[in-house]
Protein backbone atom coordinates (compact mmCIF):
# COMPACT_ATOMS: atom_id res chain seq x y z
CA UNK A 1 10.38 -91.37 -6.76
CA UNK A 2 9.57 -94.31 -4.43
CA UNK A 3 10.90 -97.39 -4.98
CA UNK A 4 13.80 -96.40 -7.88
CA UNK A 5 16.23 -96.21 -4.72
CA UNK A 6 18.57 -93.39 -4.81
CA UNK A 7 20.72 -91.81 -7.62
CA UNK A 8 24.15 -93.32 -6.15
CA UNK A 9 22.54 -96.71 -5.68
CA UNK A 10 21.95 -96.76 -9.27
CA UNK A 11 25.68 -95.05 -10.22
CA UNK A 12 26.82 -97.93 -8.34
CA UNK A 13 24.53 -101.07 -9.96
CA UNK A 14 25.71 -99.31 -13.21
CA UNK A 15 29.74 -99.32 -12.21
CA UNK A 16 29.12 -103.33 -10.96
CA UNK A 17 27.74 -104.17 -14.63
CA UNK A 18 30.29 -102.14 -16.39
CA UNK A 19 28.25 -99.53 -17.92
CA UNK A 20 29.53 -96.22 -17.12
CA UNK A 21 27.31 -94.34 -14.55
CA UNK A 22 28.06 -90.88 -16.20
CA UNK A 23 27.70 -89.38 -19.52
CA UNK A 24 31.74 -88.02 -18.84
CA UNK A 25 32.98 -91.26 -18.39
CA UNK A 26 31.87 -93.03 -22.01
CA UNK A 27 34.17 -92.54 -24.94
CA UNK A 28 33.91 -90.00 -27.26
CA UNK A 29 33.39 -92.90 -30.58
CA UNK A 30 33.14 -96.33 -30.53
CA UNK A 31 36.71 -96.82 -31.78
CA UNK A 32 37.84 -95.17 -28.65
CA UNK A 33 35.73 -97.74 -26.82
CA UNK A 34 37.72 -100.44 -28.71
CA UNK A 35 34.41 -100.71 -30.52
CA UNK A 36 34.88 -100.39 -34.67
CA UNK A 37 32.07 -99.29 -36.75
CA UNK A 38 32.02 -100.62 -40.75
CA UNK A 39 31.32 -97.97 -43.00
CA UNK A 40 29.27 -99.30 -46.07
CA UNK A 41 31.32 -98.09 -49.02
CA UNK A 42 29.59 -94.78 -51.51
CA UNK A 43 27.60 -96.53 -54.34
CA UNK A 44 24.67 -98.62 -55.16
CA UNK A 45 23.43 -101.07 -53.26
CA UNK A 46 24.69 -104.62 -54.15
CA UNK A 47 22.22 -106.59 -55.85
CA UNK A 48 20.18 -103.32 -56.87
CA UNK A 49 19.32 -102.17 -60.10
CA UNK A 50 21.24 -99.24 -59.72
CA UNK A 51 24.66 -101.77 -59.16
CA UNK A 52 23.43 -103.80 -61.94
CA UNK A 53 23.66 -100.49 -64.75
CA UNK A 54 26.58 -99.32 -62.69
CA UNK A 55 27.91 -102.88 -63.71
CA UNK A 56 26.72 -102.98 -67.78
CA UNK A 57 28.46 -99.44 -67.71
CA UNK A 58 31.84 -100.48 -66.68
CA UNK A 59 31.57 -103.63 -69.01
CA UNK A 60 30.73 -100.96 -71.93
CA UNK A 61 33.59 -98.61 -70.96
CA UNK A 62 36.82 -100.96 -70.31
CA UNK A 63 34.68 -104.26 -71.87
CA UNK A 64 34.10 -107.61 -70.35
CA UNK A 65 37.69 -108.20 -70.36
CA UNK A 66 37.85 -106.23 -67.10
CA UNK A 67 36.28 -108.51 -65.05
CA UNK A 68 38.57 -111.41 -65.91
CA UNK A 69 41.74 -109.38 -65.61
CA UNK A 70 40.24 -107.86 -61.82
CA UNK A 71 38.85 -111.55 -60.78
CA UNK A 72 42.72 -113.26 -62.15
CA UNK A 73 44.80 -110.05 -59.75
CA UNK A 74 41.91 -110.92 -56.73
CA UNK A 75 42.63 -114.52 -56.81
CA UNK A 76 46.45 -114.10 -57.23
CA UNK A 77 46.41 -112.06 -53.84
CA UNK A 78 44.36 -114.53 -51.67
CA UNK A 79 46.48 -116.85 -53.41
CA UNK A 80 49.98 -115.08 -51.99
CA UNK A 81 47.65 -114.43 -48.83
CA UNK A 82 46.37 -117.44 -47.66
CA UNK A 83 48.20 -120.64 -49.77
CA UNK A 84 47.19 -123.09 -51.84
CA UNK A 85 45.47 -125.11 -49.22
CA UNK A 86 42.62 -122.80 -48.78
CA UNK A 87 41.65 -123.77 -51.90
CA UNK A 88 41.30 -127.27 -51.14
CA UNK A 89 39.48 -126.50 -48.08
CA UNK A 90 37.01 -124.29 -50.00
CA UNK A 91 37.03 -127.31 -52.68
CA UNK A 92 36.38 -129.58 -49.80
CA UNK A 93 33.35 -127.98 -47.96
CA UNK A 94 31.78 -127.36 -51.68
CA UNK A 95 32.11 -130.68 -52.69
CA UNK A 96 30.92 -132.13 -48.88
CA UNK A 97 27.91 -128.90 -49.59
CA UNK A 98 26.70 -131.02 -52.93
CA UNK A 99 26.79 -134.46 -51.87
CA UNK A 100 24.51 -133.19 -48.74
CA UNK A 101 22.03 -131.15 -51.01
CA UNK A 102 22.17 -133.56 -54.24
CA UNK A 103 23.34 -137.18 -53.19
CA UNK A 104 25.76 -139.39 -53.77
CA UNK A 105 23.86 -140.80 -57.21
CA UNK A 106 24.48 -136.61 -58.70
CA UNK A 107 28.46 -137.81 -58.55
CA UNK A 108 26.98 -141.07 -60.60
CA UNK A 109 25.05 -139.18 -62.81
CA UNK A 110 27.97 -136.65 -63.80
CA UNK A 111 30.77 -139.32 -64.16
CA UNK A 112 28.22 -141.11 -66.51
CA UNK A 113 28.08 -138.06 -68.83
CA UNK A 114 32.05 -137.77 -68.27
CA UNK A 115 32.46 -141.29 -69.47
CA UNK A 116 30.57 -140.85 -72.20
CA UNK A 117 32.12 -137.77 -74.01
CA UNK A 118 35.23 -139.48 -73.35
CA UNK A 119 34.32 -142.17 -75.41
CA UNK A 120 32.56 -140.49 -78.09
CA UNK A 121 35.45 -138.43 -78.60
CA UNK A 122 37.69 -141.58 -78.72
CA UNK A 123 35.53 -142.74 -81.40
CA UNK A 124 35.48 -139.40 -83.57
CA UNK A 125 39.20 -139.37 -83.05
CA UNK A 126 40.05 -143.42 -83.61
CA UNK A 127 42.66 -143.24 -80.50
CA UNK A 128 42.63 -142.54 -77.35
CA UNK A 129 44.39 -138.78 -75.78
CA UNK A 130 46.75 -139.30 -73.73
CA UNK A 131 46.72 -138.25 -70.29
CA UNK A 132 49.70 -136.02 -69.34
């Protein structure tokens, strides 16, 4: 064809960009190619109704006590992972998240309603709890 230049012309365009030129010369998989592929896991999925039944069914079958005990071993192993101070960080960038989306005057607004259970309960109780 005119024009496309000549087969090793283009072998050679395709060696300069790093693609190889010949079917041969590519991998055999992507891992080979230092490439990996994530496999979605069998099952539902997430956010489906079919993952929402397969969820009410587990809850029926070992109870909602399940969840707590998975969620407690989960958060005991980034825990050992990863330290305590990734907690603060997460704590951090949540907190920084609501004062951008809600304002400064949501922090007002809850320590008002803090303050004031405190005090009803001080007055239900006649003394103050004491903080340790």
């Amino acid at each position: 064809m005119p024009g496309r230049g000549s087969h090793s012309e283009r072998a050679r365009s395709l060696e300069d960009s790093g693609t190889p030129a010949r079917r041969e010369d590519m991998p055999a998989t992507p891992e080979m190619a230092g490439v990996s592929r994530t496999r979605r896991k069998p099952g539902p999925v997430p956010g489906s109704d079919a993952a929402r039944r397969g969820g009410q069914r587990v809850r029926e079958k070992y109870g909602s006590e399940h969840y707590r005990r998975i969620g407690a071993a989960g958060g005991k192993a980034i825990r050992e992972q990863r330290g305590s101070d990734f907690y603060a960080a997460i704590g951090h960038k949540g907190g920084e998240a609501t004062k951008r989306n809600q304002g400064l005057e949501h922090y007002v607004r809850i320590g008002r309603i803090g303050g004031s259970q405190r005090s009803r309960r001080i007055k239900r109780d006649g003394a103050a709890p004491s903080d340790g």
